[in-house]
C-alpha atoms as a PDB file:
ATOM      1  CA  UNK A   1     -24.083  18.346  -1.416  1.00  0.00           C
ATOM      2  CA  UNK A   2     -20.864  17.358  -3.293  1.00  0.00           C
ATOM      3  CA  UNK A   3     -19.426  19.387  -6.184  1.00  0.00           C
ATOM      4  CA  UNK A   4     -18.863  17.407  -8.273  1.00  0.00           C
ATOM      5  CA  UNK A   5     -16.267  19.402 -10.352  1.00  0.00           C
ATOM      6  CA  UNK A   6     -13.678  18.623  -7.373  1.00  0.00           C
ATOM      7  CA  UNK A   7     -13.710  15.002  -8.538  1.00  0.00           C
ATOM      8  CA  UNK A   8     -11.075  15.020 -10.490  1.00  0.00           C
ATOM      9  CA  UNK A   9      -8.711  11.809 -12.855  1.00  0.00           C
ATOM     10  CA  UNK A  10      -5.898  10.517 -10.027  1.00  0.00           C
ATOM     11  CA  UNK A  11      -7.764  10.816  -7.129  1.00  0.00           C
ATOM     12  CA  UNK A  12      -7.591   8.235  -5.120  1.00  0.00           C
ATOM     13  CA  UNK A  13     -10.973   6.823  -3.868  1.00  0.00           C
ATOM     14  CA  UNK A  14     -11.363   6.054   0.176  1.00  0.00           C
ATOM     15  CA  UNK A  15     -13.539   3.827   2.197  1.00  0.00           C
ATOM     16  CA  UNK A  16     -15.406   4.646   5.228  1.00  0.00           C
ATOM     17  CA  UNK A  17     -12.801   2.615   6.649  1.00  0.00           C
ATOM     18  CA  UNK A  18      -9.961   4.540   5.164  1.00  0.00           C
ATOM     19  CA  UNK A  19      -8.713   2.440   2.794  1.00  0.00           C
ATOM     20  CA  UNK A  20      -8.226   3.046  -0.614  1.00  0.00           C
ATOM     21  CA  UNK A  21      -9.759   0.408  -3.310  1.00  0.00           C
ATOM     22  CA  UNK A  22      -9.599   2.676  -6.628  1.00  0.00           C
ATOM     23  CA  UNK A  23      -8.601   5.626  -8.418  1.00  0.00           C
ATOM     24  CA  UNK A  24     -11.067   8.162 -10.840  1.00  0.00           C
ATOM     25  CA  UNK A  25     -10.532   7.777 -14.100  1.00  0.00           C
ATOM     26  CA  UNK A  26     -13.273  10.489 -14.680  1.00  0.00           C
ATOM     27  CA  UNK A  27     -16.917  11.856 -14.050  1.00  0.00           C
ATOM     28  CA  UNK A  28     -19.640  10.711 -16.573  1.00  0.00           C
ATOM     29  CA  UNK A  29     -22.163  12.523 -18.184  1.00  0.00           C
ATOM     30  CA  UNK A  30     -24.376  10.888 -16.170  1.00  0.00           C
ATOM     31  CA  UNK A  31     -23.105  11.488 -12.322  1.00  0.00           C
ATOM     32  CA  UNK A  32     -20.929   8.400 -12.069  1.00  0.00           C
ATOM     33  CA  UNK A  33     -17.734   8.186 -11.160  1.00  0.00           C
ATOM     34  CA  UNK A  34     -15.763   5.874 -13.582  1.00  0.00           C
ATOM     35  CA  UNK A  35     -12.289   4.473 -12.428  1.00  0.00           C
ATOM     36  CA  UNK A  36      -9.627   3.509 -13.470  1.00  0.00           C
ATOM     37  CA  UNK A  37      -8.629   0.145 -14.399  1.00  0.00           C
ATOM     38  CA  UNK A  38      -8.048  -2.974 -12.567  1.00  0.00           C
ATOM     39  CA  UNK A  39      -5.556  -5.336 -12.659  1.00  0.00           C
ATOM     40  CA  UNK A  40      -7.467  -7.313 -15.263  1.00  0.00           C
ATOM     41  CA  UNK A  41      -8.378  -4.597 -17.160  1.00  0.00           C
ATOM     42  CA  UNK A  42     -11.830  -3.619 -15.933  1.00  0.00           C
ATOM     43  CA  UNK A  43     -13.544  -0.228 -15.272  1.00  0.00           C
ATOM     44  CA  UNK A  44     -16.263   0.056 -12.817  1.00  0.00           C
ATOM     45  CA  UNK A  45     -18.112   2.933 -11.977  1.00  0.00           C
ATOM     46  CA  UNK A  46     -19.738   3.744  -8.849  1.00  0.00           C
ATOM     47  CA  UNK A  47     -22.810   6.704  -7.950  1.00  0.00           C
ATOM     48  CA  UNK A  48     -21.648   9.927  -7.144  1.00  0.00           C
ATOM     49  CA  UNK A  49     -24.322   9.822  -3.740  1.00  0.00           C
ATOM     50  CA  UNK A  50     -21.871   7.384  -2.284  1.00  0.00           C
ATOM     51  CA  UNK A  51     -19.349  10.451  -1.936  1.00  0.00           C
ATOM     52  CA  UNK A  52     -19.404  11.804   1.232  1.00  0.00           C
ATOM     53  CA  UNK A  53     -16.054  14.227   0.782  1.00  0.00           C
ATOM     54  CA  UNK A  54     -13.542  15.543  -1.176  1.00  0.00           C
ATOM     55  CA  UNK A  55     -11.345  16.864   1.088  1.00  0.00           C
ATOM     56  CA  UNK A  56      -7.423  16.266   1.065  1.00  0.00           C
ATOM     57  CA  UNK A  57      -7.290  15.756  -2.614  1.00  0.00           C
ATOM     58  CA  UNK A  58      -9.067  12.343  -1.938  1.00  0.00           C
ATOM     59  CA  UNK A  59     -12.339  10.871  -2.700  1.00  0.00           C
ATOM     60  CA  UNK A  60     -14.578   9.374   0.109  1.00  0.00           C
ATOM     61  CA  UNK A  61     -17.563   7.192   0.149  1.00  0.00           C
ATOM     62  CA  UNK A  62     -19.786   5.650   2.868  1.00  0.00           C
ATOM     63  CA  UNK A  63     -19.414   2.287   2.622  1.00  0.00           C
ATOM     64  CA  UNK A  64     -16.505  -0.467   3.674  1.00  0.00           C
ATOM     65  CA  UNK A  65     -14.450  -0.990   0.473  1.00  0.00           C
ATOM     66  CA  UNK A  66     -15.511  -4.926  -0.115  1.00  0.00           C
ATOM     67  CA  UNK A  67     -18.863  -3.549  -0.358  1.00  0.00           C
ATOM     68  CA  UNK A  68     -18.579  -0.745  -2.206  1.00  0.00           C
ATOM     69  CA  UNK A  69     -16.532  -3.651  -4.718  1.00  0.00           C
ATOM     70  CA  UNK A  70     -19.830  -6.016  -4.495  1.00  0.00           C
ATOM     71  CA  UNK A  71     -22.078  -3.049  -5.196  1.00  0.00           C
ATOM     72  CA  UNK A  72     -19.949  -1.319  -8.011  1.00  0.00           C
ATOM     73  CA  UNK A  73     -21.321  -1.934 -11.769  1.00  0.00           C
ATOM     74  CA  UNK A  74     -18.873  -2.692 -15.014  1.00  0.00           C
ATOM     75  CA  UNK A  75     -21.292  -1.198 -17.356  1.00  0.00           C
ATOM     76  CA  UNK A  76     -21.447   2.468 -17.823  1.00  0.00           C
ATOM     77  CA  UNK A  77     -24.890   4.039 -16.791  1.00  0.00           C
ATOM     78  CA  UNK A  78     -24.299   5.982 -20.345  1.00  0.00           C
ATOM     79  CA  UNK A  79     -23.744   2.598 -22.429  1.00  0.00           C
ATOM     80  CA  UNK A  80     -26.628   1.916 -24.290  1.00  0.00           C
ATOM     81  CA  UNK A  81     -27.330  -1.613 -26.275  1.00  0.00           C
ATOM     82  CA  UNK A  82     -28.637  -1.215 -29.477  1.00  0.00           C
END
């Protein structure tokens, strides 16, 4: 199980193929991990059961980064339209 008070803003965010394809902004309410912004301005958040580590000071999930970029969402699980 990940504690998720080691997730911490700046840390870069690590494929399973060891690339890195984002940085945490910061943990939601809700157990997602929102990060920074893109070059076009853009947060997306991902799930924090993708994390399989936190060692090193890094973040790292299971999947290849272009997937982990098809299957991340721009809409904060804690938006709510009213």
């Amino acid at each position: 199980m990940i504690n998720t008070d080691e997730i911490k803003p700046d840390m870069p965010v690590i494929c399973s193929q060891g690339g890195q394809f984002a940085t945490v902004d910061h943990m939601e309410e809700s157990g997602t991990i929102k990060l920074m912004q893109d070059d076009a301005g853009q947060h997306h958040y991902i799930p924090v059961f993708w994390v399989t580590s936190t060692d090193d000071g890094v973040v790292k999930v299971d999947r290849p980064g272009d997937q982990a970029m098809q299957e991340w969402s721009n809409i904060s699980p804690n938006y709510i339209d009213e």
